[in-house]
C-alpha atoms as a PDB file:
ATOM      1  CA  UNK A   1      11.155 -35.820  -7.610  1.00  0.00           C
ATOM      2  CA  UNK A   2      12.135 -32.651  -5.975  1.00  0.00           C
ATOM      3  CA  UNK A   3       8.721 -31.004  -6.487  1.00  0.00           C
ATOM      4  CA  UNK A   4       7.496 -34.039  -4.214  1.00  0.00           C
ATOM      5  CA  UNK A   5      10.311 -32.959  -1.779  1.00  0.00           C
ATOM      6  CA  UNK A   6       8.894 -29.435  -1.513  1.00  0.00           C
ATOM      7  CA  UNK A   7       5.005 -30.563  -1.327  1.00  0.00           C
ATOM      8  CA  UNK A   8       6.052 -32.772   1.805  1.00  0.00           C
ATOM      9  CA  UNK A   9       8.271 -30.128   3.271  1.00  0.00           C
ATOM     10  CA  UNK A  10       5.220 -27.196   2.817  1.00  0.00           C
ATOM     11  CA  UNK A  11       3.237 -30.219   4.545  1.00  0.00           C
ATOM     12  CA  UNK A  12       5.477 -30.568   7.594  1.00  0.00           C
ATOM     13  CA  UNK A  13       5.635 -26.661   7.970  1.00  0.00           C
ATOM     14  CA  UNK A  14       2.120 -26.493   7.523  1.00  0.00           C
ATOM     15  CA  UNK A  15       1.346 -28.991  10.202  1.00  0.00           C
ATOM     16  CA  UNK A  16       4.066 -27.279  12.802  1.00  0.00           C
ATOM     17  CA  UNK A  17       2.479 -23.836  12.424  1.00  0.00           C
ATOM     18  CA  UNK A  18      -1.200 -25.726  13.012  1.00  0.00           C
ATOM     19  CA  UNK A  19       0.222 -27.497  16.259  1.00  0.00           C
ATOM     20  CA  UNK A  20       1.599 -24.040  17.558  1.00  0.00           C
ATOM     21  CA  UNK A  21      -1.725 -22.756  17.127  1.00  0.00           C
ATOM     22  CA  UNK A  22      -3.211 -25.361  18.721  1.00  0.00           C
ATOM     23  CA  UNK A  23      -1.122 -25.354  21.629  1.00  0.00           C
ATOM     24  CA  UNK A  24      -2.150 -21.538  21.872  1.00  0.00           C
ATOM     25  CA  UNK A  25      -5.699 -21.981  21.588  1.00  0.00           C
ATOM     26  CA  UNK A  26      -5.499 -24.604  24.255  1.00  0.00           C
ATOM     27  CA  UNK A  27      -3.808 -22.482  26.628  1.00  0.00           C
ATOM     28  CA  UNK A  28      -6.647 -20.178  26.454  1.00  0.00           C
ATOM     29  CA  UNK A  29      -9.782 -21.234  28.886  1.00  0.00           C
ATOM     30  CA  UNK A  30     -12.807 -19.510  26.665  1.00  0.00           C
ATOM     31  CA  UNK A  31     -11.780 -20.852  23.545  1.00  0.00           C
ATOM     32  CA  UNK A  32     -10.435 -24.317  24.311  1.00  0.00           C
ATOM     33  CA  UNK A  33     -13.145 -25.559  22.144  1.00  0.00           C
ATOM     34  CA  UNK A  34     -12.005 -24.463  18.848  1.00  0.00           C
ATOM     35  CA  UNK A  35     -10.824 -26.530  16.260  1.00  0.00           C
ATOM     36  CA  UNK A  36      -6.955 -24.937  14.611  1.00  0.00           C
ATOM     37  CA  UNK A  37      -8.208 -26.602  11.522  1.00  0.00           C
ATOM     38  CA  UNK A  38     -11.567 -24.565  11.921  1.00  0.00           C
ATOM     39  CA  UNK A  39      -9.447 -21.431  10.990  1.00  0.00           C
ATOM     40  CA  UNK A  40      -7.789 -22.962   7.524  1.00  0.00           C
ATOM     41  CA  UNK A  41     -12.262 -22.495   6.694  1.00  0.00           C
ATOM     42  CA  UNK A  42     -11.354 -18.753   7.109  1.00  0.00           C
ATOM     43  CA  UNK A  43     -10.681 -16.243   3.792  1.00  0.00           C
ATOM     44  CA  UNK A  44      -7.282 -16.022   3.861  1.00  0.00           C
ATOM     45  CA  UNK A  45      -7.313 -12.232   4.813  1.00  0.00           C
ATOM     46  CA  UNK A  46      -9.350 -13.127   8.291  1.00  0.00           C
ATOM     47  CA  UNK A  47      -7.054 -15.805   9.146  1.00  0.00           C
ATOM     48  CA  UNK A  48      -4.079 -13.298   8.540  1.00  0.00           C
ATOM     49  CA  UNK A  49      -5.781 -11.357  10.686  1.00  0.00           C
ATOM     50  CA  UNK A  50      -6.400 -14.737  13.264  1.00  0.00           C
ATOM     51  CA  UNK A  51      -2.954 -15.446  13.183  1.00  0.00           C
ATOM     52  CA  UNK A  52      -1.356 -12.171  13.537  1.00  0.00           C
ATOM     53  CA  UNK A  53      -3.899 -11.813  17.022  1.00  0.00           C
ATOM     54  CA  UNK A  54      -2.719 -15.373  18.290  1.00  0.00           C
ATOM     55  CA  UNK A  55       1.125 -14.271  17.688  1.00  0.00           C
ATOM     56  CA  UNK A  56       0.311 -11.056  19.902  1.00  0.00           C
ATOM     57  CA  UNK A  57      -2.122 -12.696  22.279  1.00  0.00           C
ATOM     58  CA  UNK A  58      -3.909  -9.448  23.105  1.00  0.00           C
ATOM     59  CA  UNK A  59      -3.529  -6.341  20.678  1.00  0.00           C
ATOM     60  CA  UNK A  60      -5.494  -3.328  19.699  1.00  0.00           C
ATOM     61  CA  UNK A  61      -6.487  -2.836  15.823  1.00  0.00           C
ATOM     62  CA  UNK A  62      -3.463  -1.287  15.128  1.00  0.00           C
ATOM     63  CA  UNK A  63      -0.979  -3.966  16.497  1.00  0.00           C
ATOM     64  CA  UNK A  64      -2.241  -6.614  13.758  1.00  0.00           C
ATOM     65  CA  UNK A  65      -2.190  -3.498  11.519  1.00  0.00           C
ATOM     66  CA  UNK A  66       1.802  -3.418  11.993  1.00  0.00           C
ATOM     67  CA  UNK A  67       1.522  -7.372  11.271  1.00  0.00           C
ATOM     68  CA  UNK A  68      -0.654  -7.651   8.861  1.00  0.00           C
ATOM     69  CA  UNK A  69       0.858  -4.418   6.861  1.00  0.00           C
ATOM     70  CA  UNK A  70      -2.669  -3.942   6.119  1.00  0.00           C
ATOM     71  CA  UNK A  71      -3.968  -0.532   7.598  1.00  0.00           C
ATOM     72  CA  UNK A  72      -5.815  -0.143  11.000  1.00  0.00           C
ATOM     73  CA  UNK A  73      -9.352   0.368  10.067  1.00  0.00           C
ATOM     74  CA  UNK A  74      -9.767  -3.224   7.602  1.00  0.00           C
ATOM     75  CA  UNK A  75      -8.124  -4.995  10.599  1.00  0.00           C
ATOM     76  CA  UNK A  76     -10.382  -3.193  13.431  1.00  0.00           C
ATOM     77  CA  UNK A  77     -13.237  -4.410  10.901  1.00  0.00           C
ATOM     78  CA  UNK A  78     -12.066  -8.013  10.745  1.00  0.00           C
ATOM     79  CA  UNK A  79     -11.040  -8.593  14.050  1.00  0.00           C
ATOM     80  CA  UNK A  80     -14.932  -7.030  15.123  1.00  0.00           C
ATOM     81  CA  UNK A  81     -15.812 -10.068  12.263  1.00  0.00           C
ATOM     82  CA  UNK A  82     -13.991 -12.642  14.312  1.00  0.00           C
ATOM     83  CA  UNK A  83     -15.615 -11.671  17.592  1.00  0.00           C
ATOM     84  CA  UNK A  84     -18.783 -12.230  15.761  1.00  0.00           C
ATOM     85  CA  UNK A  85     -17.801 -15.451  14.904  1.00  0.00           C
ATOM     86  CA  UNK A  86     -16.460 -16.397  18.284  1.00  0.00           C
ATOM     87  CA  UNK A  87     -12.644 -16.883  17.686  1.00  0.00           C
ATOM     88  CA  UNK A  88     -11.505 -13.589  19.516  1.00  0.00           C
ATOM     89  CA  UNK A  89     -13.314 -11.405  22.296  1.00  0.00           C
ATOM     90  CA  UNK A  90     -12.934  -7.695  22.701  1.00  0.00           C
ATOM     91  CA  UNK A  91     -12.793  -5.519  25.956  1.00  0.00           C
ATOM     92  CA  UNK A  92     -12.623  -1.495  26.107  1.00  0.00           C
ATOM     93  CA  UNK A  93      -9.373   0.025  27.922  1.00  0.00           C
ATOM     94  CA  UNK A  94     -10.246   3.759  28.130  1.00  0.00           C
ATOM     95  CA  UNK A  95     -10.186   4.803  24.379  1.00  0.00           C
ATOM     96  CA  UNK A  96      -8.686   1.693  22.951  1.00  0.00           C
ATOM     97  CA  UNK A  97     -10.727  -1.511  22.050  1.00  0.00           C
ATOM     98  CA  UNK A  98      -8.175  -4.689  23.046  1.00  0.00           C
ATOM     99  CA  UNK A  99      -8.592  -7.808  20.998  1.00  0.00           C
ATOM    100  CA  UNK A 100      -7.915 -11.178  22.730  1.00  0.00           C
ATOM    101  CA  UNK A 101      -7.474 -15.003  21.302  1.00  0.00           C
END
């Protein structure tokens, strides 16, 4: 009985964190479109990477790093994977690239 307590509790805390995300995402005017169930499709280490960037709104490679605890040049290469696929856009700011949700 209490391991169906924990499967509904890991259910509600499941669904908060994907209505946060969607109330993020819909704040944002170029990617109003996406789904917040469209990122549970992503490998787990890109949506890591997708959540740490919607926590910080707009970071550089080596915000998410300090996130992510994963180092700065596997999260400058994801994050240039989820411009690709349209979740985040990029923008230069002298020598740093800035990632944006």
């Amino acid at each position: 009985m209490s391991d169906s307590k924990e499967i509904v509790a890991l259910l509600e805390r499941i669904l908060e964190v994907l209505e946060n995300i969607e109330r993020k995402l819909e704040s944002k005017k170029e990617i109003k479109d996406i789904d917040p169930f469209a990122l549970l499709e992503l490998p787990d280490k890109l949506r890591e990477t997708a959540m740490a960037l919607i926590k910080l709104e707009s970071a550089t490679a080596s915000d998410v790093a300090r996130i992510t605890g994963r180092g700065r040049a596997i999260e400058s290469h994801y994050l240039n994977t989820l411009v690709r696929m349209g979740y985040a856009k990029k923008k230069r700011d002298g020598r740093r690239v800035v990632y944006e949700i």
